[in-house]
N, C-alpha and C. Protein backbone atom coordinates (compact mmCIF):
# COMPACT_ATOMS: atom_id res chain seq x y z
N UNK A 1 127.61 -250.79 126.26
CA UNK A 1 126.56 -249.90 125.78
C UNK A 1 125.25 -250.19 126.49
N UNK A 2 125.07 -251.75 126.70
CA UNK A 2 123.52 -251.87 127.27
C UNK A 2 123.50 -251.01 128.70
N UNK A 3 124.97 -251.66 129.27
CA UNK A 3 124.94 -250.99 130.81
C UNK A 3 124.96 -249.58 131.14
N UNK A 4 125.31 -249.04 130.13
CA UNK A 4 124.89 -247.70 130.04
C UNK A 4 123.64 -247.22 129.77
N UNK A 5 122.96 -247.89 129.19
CA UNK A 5 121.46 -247.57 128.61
C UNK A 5 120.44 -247.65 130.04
N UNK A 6 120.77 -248.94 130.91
CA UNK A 6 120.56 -249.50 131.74
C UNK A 6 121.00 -248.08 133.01
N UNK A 7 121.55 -247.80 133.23
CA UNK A 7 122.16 -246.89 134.18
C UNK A 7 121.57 -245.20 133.79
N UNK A 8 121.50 -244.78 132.58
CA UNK A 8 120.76 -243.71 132.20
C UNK A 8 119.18 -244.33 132.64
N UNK A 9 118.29 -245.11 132.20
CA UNK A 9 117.50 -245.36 132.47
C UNK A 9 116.80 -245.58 134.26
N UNK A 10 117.90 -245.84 134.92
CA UNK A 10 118.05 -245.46 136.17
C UNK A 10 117.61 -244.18 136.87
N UNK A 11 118.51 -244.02 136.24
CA UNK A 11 118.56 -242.11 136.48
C UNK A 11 116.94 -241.98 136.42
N UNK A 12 116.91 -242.06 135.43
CA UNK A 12 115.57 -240.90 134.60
C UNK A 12 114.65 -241.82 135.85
N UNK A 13 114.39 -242.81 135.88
CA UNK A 13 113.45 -243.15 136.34
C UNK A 13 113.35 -242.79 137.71
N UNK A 14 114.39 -242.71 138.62
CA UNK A 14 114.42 -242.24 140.19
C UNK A 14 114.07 -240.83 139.92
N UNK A 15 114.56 -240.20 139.30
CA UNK A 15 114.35 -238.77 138.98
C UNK A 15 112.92 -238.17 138.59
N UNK A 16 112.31 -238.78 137.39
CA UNK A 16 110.64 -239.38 137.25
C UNK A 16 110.46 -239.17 138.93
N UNK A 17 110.39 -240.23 139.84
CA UNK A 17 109.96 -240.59 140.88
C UNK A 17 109.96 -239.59 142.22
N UNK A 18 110.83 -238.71 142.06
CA UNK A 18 111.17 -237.97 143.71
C UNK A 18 110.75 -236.70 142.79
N UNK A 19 110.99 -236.33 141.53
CA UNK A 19 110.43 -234.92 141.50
C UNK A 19 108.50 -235.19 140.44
N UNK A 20 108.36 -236.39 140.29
CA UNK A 20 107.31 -235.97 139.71
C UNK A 20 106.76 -235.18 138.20
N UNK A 21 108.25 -235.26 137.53
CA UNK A 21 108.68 -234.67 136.49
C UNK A 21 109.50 -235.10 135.60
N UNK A 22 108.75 -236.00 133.90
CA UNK A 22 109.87 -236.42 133.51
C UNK A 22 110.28 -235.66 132.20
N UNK A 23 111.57 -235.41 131.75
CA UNK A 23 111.58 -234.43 130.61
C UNK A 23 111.51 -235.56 129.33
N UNK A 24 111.25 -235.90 128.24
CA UNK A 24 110.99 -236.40 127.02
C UNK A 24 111.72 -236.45 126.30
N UNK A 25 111.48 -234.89 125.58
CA UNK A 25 112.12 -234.45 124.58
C UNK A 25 112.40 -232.87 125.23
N UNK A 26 113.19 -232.00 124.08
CA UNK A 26 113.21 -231.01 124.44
C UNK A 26 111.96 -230.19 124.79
N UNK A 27 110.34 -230.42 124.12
CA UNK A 27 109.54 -229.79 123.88
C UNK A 27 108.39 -230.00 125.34
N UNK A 28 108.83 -231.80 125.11
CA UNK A 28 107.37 -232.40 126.27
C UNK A 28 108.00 -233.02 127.17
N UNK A 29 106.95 -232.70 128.50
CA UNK A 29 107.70 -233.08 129.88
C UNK A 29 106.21 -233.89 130.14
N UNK A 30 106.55 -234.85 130.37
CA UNK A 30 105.20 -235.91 131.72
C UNK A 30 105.00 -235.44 132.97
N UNK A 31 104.04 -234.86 133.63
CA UNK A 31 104.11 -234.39 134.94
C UNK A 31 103.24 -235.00 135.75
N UNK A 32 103.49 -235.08 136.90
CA UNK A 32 102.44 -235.64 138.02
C UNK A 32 102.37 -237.40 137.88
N UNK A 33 101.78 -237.84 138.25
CA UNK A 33 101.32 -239.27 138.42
C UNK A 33 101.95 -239.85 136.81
N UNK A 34 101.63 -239.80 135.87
CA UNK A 34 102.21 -240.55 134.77
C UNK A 34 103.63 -240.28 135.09
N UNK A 35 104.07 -239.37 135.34
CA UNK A 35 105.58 -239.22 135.04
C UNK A 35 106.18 -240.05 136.51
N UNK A 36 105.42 -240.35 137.22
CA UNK A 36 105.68 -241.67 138.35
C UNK A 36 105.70 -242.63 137.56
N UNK A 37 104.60 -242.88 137.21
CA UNK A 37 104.09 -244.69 136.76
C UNK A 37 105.47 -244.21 135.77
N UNK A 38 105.69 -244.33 134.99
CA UNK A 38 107.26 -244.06 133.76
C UNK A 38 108.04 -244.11 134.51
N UNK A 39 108.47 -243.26 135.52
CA UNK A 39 109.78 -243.55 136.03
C UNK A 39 109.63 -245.09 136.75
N UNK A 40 108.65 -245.62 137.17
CA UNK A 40 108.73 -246.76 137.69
C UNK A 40 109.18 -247.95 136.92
N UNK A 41 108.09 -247.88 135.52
CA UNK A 41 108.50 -248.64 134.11
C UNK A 41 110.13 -248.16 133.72
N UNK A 42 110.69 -247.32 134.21
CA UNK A 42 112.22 -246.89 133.46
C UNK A 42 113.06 -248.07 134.38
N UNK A 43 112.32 -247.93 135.75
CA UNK A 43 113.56 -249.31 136.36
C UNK A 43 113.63 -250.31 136.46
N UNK A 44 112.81 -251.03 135.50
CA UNK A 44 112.58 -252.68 135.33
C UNK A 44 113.43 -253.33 134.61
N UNK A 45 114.19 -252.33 133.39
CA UNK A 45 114.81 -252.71 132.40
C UNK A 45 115.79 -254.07 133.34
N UNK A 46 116.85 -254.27 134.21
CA UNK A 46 117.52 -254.59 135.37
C UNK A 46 117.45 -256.03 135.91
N UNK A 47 115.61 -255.82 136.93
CA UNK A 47 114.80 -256.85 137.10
C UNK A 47 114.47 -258.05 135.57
N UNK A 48 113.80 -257.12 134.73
CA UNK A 48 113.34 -258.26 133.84
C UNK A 48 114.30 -258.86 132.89
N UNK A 49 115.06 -258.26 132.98
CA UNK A 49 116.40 -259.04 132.12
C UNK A 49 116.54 -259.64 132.82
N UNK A 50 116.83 -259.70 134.09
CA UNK A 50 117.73 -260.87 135.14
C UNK A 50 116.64 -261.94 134.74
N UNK A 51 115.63 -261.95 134.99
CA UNK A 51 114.25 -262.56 135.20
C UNK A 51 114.71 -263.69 133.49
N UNK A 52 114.58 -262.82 132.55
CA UNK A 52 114.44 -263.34 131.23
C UNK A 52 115.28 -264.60 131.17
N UNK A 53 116.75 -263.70 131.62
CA UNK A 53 117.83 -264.84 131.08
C UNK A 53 117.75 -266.00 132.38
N UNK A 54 117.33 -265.71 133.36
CA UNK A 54 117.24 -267.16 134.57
C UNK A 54 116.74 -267.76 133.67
N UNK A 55 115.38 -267.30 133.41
CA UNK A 55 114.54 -268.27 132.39
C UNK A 55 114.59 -269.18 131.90
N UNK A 56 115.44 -268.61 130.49
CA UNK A 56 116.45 -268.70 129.05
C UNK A 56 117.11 -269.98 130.13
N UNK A 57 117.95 -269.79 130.47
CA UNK A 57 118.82 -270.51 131.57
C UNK A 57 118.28 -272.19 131.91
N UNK A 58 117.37 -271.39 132.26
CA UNK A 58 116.26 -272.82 133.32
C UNK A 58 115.93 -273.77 132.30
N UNK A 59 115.23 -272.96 131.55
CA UNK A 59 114.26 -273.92 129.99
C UNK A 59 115.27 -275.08 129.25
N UNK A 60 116.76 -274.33 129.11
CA UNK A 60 117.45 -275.12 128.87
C UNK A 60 117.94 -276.25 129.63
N UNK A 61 117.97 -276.04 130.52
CA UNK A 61 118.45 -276.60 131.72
C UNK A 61 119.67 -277.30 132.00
N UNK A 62 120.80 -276.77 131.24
CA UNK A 62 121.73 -277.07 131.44
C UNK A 62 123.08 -278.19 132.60
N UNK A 63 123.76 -279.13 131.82
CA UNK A 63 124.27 -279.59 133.27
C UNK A 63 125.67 -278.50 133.77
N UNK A 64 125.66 -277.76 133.21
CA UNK A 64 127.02 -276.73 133.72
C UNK A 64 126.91 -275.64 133.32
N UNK A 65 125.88 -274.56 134.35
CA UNK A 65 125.38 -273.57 133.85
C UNK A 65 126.52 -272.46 133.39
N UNK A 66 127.59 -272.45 133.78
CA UNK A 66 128.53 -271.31 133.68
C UNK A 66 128.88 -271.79 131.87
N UNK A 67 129.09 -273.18 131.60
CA UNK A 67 129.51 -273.57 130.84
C UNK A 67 128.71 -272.53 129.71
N UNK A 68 127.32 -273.33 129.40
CA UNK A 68 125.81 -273.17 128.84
C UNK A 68 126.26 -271.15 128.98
N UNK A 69 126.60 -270.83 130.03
CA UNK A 69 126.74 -268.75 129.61
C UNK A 69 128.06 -268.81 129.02
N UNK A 70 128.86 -269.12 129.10
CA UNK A 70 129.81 -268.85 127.71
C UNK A 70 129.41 -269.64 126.55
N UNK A 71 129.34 -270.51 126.51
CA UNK A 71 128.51 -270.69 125.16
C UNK A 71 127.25 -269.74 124.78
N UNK A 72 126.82 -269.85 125.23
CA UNK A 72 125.21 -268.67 125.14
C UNK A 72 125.16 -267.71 125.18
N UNK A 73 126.53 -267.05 125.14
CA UNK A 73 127.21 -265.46 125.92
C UNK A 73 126.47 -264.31 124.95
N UNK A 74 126.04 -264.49 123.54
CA UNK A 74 125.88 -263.84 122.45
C UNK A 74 124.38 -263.51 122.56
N UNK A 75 123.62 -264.69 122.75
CA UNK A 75 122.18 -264.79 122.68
C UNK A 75 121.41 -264.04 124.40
N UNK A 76 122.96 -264.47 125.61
CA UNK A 76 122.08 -263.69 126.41
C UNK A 76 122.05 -262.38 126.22
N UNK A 77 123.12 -261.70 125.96
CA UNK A 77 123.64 -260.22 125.60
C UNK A 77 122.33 -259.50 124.82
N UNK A 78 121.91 -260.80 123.62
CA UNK A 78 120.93 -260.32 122.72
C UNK A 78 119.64 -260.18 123.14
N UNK A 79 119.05 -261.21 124.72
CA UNK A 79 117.81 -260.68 125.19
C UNK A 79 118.05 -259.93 126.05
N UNK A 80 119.27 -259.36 126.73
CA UNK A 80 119.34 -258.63 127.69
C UNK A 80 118.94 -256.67 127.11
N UNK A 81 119.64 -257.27 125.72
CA UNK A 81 119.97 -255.58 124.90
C UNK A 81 117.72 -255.47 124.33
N UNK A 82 117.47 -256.62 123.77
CA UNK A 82 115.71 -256.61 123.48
C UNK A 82 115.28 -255.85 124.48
N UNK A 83 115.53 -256.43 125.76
CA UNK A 83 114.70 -255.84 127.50
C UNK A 83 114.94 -254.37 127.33
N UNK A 84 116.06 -254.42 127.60
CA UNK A 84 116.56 -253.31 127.61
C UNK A 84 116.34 -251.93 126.54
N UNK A 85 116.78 -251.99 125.26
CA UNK A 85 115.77 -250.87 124.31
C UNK A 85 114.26 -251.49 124.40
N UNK A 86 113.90 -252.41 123.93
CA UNK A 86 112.19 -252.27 124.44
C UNK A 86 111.94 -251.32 125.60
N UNK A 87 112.06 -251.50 126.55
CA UNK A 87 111.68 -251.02 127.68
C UNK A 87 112.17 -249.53 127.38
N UNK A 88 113.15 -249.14 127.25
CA UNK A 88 113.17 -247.95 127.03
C UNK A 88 112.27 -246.96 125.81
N UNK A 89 112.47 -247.74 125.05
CA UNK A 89 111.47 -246.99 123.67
C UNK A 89 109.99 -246.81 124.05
N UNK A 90 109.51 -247.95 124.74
CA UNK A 90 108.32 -247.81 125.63
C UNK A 90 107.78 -246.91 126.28
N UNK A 91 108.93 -246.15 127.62
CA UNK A 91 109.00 -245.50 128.10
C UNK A 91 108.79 -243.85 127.85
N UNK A 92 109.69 -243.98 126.32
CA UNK A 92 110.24 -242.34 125.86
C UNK A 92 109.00 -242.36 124.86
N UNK A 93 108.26 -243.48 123.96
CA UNK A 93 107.51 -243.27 123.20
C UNK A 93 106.07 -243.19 124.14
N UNK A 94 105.60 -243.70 124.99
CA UNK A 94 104.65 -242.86 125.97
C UNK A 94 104.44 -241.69 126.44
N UNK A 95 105.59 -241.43 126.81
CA UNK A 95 105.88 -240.27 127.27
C UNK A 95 106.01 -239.11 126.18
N UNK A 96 106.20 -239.52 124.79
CA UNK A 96 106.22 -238.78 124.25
C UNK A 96 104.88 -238.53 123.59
N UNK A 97 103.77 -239.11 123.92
CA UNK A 97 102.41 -239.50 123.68
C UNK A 97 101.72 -238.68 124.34
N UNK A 98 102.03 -238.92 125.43
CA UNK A 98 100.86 -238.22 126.63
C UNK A 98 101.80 -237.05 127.05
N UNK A 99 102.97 -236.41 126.76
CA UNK A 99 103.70 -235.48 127.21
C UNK A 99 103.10 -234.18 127.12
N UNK A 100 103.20 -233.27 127.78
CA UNK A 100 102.43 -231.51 127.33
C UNK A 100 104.07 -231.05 126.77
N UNK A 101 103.55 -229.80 126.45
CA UNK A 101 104.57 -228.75 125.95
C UNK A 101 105.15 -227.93 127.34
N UNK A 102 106.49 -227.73 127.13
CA UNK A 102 107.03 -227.51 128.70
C UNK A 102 106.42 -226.43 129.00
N UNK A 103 105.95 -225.10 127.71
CA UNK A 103 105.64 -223.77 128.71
C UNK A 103 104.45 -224.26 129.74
N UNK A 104 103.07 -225.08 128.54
CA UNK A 104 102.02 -225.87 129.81
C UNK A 104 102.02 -225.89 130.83
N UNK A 105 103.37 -226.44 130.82
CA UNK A 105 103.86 -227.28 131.95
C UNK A 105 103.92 -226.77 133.20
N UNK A 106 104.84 -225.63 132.58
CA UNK A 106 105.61 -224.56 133.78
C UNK A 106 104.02 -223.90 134.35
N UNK A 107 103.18 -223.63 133.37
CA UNK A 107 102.04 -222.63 134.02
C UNK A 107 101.55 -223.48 134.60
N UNK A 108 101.29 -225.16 134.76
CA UNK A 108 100.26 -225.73 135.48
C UNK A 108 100.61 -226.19 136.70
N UNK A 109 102.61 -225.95 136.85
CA UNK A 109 102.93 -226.31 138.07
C UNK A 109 103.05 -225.09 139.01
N UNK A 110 102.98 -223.61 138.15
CA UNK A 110 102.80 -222.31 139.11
C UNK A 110 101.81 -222.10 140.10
N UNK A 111 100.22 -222.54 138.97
CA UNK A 111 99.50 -222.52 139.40
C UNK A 111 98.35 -223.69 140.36
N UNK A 112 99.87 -225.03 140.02
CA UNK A 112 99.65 -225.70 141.67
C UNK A 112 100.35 -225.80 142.70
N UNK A 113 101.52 -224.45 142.51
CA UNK A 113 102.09 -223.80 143.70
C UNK A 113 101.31 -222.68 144.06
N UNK A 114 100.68 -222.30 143.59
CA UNK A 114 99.78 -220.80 144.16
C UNK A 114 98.57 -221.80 145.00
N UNK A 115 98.02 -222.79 144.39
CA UNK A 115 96.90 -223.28 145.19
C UNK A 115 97.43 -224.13 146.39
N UNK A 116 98.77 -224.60 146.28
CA UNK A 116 99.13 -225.20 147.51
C UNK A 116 99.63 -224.14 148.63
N UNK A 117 99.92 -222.91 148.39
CA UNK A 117 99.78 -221.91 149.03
C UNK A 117 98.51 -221.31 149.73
N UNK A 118 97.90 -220.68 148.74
CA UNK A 118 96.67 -220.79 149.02
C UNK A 118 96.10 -221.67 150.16
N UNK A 119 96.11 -223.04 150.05
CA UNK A 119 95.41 -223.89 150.83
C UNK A 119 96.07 -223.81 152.30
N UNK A 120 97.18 -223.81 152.10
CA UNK A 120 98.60 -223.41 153.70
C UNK A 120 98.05 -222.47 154.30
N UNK A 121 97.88 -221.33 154.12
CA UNK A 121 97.08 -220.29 154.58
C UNK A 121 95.47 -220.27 155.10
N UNK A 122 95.27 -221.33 154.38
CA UNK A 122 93.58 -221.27 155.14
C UNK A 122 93.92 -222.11 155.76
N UNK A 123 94.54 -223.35 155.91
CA UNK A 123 94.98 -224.04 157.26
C UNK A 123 95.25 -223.40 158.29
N UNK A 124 96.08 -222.69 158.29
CA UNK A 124 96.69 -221.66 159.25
C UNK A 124 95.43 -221.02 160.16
N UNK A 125 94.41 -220.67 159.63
CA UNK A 125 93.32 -220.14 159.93
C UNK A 125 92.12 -221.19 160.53
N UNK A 126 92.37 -222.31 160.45
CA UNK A 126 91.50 -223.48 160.65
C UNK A 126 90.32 -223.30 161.94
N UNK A 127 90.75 -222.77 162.68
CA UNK A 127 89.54 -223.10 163.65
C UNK A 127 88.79 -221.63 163.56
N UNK A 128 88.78 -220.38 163.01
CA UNK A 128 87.48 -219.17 162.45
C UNK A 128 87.10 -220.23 161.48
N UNK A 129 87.82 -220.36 160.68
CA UNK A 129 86.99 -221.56 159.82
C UNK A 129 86.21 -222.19 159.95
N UNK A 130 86.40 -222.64 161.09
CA UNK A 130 85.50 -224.15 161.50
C UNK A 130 84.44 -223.48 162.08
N UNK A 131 84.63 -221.96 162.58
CA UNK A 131 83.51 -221.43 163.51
C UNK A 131 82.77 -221.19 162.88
N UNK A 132 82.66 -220.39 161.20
CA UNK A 132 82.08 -220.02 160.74
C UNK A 132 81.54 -221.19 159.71
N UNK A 133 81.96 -222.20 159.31
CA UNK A 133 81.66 -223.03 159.10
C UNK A 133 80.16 -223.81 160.07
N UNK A 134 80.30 -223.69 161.58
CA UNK A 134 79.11 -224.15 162.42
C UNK A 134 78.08 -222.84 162.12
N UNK A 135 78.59 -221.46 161.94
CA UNK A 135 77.05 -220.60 161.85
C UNK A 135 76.68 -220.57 160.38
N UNK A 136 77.52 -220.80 159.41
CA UNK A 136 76.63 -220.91 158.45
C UNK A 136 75.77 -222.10 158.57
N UNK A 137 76.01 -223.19 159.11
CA UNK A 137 75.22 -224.80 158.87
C UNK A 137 73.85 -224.20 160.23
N UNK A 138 74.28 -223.53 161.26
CA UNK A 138 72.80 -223.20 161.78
C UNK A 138 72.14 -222.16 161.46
N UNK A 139 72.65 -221.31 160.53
CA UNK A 139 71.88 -220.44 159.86
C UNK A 139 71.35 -220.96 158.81
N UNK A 140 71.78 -222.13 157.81
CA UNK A 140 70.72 -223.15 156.63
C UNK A 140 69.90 -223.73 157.14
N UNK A 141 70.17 -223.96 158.56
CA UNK A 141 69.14 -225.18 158.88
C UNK A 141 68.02 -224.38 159.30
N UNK A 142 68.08 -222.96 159.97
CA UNK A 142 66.53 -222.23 160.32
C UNK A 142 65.71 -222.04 158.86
């Protein structure tokens, strides 16, 4: 079950990351830069468990570490599964914090496809631009 939690959490978080878009709930989606930083926090679950139980591991310091993980097999399972829903509840309860409502959503990413359009097109045009750009600045300065 953890490794599944662990592997969904994967997902979401690469997914977060390349589209910039994370879904929540049915209602609220995270968009833009938070829904990065989240997907980033979604893939630690992995790292900081490994991290935890070396730890756990070390502190004890066992003379036969394999031994010390079958004996301990219960308690690592138990900080691995903590990392693991923590980190996730973290994730979905932020996100469900700062999330908009998807129609929002949809209108605020139309209308930063119309302006990234928009802007493509006056690129395209760049050097009248720039020309008229030099006669307005010597027409302020007379």
């Amino acid at each position: 079950m953890i490794l599944g939690i662990e592997i969904a959490m994967i997902v979401v978080g690469i997914l977060a990351i390349v589209r910039g878009k994370m879904t929540v709930t049915g209602n609220k989606v995270v968009i833009g830069t938070p829904a990065r930083l989240l997907g980033a926090l979604a893939l630690t679950p992995l790292p900081a468990a490994f991290m935890a139980i070396l730890a756990y591991v070390a502190i004890n310091a066992p003379a036969d570490p394999e031994r010390f993980a079958q004996d301990k097999k219960w308690t690592i399972i138990g900080i691995e599964a903590a990392i693991v829903i923590g980190i996730a509840v973290l994730v979905f309860g932020i996100g469900a914090a700062i999330g908009i409502d998807r129609r929002e959503a949809e209108r605020i990413e139309r209308r930063r496809r119309r302006y990234e359009e928009e802007e493509e097109e006056y690129e395209d045009d760049g050097i009248e631009r720039e020309r008229g750009r030099d006669w307005e600045r010597r027409d302020w300065e007379r």
